[in-house]
PDB file of N, CA and C in Angstrom:
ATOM      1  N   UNK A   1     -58.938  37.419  -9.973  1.00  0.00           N
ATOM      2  CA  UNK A   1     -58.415  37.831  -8.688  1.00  0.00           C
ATOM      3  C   UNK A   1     -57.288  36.892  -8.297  1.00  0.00           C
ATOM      4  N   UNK A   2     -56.378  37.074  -7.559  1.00  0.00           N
ATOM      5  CA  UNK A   2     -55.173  36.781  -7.774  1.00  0.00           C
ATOM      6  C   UNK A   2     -55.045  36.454  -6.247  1.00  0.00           C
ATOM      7  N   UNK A   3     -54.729  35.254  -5.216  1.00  0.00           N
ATOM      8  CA  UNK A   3     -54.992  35.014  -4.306  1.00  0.00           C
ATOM      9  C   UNK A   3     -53.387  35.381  -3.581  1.00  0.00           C
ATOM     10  N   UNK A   4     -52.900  35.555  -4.279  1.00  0.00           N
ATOM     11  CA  UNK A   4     -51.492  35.992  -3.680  1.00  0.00           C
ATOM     12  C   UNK A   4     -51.359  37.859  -3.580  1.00  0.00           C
ATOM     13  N   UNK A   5     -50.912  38.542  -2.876  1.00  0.00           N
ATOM     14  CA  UNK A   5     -50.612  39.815  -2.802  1.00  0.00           C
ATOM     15  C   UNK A   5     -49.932  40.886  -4.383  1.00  0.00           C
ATOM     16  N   UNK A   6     -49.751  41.913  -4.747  1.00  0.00           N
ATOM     17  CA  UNK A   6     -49.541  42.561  -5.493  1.00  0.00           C
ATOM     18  C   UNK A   6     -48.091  41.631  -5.524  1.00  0.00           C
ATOM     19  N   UNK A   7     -47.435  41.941  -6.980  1.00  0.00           N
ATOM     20  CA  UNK A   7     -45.670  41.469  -7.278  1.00  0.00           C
ATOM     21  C   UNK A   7     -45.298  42.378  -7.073  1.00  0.00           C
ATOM     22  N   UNK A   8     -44.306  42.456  -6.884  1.00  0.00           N
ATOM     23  CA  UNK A   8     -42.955  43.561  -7.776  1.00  0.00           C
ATOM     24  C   UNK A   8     -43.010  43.300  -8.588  1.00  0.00           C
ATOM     25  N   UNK A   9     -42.649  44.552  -9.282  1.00  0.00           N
ATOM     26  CA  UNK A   9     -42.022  44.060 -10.988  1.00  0.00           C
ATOM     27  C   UNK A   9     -40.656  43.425 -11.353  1.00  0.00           C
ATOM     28  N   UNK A  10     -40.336  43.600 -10.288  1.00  0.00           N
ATOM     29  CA  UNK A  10     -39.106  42.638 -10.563  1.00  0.00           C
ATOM     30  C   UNK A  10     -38.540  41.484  -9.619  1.00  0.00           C
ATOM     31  N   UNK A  11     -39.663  40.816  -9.505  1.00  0.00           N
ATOM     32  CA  UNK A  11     -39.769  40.117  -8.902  1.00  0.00           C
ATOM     33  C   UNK A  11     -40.613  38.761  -9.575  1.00  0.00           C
ATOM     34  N   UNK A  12     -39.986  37.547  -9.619  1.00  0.00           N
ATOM     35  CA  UNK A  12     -40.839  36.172  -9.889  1.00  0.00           C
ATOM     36  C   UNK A  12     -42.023  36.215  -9.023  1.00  0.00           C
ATOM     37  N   UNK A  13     -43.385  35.859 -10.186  1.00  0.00           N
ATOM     38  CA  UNK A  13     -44.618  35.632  -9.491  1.00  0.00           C
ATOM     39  C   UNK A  13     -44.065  34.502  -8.229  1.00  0.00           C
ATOM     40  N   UNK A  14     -45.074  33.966  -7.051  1.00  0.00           N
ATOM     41  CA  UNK A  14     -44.785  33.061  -6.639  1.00  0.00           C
ATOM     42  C   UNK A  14     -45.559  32.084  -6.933  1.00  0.00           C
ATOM     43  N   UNK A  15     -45.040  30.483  -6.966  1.00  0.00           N
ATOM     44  CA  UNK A  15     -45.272  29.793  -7.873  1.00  0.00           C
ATOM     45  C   UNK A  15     -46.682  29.111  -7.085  1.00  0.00           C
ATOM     46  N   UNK A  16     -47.764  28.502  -8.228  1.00  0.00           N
ATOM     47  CA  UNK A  16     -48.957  28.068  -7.665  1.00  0.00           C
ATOM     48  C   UNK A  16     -48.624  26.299  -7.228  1.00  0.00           C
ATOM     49  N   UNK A  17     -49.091  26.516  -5.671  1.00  0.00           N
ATOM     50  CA  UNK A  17     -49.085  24.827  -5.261  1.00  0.00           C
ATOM     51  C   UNK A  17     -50.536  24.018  -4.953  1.00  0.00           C
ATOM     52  N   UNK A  18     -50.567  23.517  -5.015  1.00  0.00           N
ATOM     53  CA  UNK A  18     -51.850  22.689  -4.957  1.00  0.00           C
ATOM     54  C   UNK A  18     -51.667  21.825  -4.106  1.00  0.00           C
ATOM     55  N   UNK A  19     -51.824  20.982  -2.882  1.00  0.00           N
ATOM     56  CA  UNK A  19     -51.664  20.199  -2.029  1.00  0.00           C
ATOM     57  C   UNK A  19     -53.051  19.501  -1.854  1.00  0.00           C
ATOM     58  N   UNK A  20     -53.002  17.697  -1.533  1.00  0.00           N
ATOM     59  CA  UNK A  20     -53.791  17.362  -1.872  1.00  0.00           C
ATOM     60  C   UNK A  20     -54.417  17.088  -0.331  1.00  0.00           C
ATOM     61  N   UNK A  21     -55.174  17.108   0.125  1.00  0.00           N
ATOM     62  CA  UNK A  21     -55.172  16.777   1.988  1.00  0.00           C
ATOM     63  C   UNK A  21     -56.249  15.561   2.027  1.00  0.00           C
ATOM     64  N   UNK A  22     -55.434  14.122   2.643  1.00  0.00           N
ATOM     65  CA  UNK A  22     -56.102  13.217   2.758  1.00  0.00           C
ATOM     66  C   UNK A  22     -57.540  13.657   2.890  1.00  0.00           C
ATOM     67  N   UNK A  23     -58.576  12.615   2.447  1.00  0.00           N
ATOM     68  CA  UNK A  23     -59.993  12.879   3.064  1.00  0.00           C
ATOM     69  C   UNK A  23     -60.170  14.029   3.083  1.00  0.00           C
ATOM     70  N   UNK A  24     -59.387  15.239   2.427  1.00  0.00           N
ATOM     71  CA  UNK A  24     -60.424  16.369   2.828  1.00  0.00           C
ATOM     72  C   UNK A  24     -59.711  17.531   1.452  1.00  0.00           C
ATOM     73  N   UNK A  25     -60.039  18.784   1.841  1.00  0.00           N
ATOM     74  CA  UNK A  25     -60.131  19.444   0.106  1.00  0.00           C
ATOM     75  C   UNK A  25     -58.742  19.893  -0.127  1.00  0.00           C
ATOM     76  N   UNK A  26     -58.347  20.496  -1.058  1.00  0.00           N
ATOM     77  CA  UNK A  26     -57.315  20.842  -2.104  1.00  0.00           C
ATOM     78  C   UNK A  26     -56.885  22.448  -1.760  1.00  0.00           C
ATOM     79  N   UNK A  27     -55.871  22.197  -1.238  1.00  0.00           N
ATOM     80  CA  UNK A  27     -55.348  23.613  -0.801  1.00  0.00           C
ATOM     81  C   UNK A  27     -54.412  24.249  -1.426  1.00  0.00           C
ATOM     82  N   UNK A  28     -54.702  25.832  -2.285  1.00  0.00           N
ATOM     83  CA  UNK A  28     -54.257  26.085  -3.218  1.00  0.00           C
ATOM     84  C   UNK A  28     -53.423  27.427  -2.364  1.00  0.00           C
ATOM     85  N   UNK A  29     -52.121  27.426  -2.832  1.00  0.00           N
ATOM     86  CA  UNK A  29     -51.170  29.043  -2.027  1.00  0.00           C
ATOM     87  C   UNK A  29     -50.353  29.413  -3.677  1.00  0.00           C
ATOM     88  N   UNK A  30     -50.094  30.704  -3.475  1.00  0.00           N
ATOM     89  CA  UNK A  30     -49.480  31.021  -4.749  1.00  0.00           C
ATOM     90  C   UNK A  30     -50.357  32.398  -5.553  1.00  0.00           C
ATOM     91  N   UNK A  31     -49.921  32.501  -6.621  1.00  0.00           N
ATOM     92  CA  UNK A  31     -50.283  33.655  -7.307  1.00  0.00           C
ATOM     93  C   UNK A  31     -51.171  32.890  -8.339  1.00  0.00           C
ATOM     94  N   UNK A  32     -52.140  32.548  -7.699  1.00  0.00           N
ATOM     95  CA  UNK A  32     -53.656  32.137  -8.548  1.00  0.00           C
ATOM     96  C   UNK A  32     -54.635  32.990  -9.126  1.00  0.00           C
ATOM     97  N   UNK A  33     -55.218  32.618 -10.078  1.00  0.00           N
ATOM     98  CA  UNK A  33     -56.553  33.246 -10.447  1.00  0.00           C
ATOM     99  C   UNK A  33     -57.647  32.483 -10.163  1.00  0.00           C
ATOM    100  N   UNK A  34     -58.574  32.607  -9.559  1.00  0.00           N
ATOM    101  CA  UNK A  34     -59.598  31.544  -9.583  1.00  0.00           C
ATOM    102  C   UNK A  34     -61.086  32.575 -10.063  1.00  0.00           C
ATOM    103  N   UNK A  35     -61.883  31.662 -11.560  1.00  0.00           N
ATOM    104  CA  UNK A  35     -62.668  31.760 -11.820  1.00  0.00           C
ATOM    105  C   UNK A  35     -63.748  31.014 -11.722  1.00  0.00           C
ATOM    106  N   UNK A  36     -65.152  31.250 -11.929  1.00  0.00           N
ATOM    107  CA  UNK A  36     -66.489  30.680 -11.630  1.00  0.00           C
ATOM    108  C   UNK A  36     -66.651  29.706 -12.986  1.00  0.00           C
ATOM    109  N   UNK A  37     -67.722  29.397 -13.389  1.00  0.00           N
ATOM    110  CA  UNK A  37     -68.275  28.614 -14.643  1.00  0.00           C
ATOM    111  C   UNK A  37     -68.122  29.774 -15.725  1.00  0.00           C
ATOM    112  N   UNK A  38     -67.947  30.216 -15.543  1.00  0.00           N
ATOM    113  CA  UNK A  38     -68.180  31.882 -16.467  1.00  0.00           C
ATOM    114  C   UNK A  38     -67.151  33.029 -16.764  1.00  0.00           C
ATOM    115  N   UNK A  39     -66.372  32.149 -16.258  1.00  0.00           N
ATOM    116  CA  UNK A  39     -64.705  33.080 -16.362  1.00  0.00           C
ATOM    117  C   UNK A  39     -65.206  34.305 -15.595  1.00  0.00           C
ATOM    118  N   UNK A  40     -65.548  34.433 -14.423  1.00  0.00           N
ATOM    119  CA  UNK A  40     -65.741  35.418 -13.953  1.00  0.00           C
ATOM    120  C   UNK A  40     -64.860  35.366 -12.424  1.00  0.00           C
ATOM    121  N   UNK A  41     -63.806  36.249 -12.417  1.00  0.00           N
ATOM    122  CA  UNK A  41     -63.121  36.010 -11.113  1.00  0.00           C
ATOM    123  C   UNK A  41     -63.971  35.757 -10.153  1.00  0.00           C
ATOM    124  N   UNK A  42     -63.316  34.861  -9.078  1.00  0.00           N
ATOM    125  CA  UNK A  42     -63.813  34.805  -7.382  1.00  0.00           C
ATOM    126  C   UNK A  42     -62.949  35.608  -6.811  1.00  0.00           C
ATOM    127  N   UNK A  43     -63.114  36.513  -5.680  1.00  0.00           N
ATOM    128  CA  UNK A  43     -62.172  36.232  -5.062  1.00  0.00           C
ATOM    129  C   UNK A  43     -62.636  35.733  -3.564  1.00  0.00           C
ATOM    130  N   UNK A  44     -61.318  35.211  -3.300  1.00  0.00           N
ATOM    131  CA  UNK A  44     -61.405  34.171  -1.893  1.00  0.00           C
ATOM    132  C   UNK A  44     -61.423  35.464  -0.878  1.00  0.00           C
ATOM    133  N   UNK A  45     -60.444  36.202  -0.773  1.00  0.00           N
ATOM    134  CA  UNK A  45     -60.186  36.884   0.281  1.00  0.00           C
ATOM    135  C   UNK A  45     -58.775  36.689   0.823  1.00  0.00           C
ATOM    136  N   UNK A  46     -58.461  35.329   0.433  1.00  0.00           N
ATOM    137  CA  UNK A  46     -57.385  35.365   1.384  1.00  0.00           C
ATOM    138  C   UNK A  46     -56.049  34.406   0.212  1.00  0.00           C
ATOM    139  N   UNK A  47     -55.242  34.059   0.812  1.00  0.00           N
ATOM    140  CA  UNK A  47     -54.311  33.927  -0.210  1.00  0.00           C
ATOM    141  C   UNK A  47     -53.859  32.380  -0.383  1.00  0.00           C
ATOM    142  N   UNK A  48     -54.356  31.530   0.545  1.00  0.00           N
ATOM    143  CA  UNK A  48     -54.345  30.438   0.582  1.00  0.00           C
ATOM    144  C   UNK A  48     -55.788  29.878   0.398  1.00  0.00           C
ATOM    145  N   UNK A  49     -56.755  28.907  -0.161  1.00  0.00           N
ATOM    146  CA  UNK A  49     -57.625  28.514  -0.531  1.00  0.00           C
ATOM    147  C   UNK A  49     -58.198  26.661  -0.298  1.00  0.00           C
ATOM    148  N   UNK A  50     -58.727  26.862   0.599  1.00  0.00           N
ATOM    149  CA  UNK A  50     -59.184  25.219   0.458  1.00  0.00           C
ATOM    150  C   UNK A  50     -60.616  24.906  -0.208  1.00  0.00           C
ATOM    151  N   UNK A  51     -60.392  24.182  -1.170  1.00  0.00           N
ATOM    152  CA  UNK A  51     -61.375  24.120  -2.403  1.00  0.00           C
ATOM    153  C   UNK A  51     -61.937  22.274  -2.286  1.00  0.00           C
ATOM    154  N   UNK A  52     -63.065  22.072  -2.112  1.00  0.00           N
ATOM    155  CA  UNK A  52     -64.209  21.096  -1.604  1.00  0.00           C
ATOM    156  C   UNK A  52     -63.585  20.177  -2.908  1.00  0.00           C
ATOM    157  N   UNK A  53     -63.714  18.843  -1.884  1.00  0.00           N
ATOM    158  CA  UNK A  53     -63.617  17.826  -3.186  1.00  0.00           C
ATOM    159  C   UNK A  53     -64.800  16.722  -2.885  1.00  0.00           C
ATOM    160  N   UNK A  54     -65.342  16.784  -1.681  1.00  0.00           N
ATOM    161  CA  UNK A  54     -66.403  16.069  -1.188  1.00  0.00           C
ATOM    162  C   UNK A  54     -67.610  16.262  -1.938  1.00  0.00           C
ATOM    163  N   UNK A  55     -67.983  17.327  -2.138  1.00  0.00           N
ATOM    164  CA  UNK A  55     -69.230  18.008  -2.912  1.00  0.00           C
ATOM    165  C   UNK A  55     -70.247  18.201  -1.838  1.00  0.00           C
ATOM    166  N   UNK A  56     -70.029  18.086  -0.479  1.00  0.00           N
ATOM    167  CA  UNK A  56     -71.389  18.688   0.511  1.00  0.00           C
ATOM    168  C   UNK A  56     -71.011  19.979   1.065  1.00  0.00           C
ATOM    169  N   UNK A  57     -69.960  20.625   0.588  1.00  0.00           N
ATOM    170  CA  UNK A  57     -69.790  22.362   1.477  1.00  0.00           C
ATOM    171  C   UNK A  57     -70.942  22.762   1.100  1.00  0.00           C
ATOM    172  N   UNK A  58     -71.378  23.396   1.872  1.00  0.00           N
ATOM    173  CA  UNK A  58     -72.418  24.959   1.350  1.00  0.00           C
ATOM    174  C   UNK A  58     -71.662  26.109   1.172  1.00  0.00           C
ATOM    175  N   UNK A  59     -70.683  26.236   0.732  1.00  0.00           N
ATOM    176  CA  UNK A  59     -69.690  27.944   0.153  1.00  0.00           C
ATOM    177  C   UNK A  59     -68.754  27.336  -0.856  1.00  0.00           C
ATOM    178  N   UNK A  60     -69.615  26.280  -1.639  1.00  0.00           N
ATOM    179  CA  UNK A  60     -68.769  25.171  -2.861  1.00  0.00           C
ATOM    180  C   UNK A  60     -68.154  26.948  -3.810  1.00  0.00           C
ATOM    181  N   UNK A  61     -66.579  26.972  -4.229  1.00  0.00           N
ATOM    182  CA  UNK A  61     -66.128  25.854  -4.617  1.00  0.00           C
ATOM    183  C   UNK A  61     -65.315  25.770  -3.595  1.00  0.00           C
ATOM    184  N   UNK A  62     -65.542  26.326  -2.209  1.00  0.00           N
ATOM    185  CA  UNK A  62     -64.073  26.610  -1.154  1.00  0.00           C
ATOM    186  C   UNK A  62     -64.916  25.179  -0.181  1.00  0.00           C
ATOM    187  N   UNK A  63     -64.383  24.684   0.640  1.00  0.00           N
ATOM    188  CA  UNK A  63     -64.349  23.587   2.106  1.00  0.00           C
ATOM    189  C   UNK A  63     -64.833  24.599   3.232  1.00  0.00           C
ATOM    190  N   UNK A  64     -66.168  24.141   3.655  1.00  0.00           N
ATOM    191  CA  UNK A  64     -66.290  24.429   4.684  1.00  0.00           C
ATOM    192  C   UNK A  64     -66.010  22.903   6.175  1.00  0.00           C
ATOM    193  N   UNK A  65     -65.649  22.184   5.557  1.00  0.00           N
ATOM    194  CA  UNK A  65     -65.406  21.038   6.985  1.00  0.00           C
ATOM    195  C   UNK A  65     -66.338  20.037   6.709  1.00  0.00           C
ATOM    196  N   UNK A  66     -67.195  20.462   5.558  1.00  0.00           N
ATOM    197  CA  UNK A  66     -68.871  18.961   5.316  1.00  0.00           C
ATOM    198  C   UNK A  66     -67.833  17.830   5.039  1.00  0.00           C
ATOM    199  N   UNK A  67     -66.888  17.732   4.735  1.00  0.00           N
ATOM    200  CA  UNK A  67     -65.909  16.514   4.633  1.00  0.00           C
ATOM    201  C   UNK A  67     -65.755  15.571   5.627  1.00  0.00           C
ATOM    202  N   UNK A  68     -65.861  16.259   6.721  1.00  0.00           N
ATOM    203  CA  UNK A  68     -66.019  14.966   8.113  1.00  0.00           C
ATOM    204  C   UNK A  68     -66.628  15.094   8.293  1.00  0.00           C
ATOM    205  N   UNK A  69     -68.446  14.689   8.339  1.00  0.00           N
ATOM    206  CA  UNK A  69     -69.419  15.227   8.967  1.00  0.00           C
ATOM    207  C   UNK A  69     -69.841  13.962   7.395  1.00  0.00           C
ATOM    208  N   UNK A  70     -69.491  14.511   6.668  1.00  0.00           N
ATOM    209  CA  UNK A  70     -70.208  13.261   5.048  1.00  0.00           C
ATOM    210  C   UNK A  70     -68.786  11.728   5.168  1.00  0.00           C
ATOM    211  N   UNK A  71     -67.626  11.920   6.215  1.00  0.00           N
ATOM    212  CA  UNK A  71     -66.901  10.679   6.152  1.00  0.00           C
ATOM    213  C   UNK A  71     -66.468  10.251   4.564  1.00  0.00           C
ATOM    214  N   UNK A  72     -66.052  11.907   4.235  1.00  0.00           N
ATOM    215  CA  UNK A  72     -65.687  11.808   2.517  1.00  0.00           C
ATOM    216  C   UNK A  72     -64.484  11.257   2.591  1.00  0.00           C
ATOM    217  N   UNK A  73     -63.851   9.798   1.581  1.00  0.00           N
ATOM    218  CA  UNK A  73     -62.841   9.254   1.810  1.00  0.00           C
ATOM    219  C   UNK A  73     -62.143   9.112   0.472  1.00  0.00           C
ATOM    220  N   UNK A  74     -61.341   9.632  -0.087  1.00  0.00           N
ATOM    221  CA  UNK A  74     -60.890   9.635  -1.455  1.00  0.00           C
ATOM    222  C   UNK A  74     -60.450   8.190  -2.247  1.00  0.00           C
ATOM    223  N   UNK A  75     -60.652   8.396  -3.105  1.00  0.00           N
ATOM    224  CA  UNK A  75     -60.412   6.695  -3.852  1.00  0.00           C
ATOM    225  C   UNK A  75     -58.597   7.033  -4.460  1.00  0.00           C
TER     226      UNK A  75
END
């Protein structure tokens, strides 16, 4: 599943960014695929993605906010 909208065909995909957000998760925009352990698409729903780096979300692999609440601080 492809977190960005349908292309044109003649049109450049748009390119995948990854942004890293102090203390808190990894926000992905762009024409992504995101799969499970199993190569099995997710889809997010939406087209931008914030993905847990803390490890306490409960909707792992996306950020629900357990990042301030666990005072997760990146090394």
């Amino acid at each position: 599943m492809s977190g960005a909208p349908p292309e044109d065909p003649g049109r450049e995909p748009e390119p995948v960014t990854i942004t890293v957000c102090p203390d808190g998760p990894l926000l992905v925009r762009g024409a992504y695929e995101l799969l499970d352990g199993e190569d099995r698409p997710l889809d997010p729903g939406r087209a931008t993605v914030a993905l847990c780096r803390c490890g306490a979300s409960a909707i792992k692999p996306f950020c629900d906010g357990s990042h301030k609440r666990a005072r997760f601080r990146a090394r």
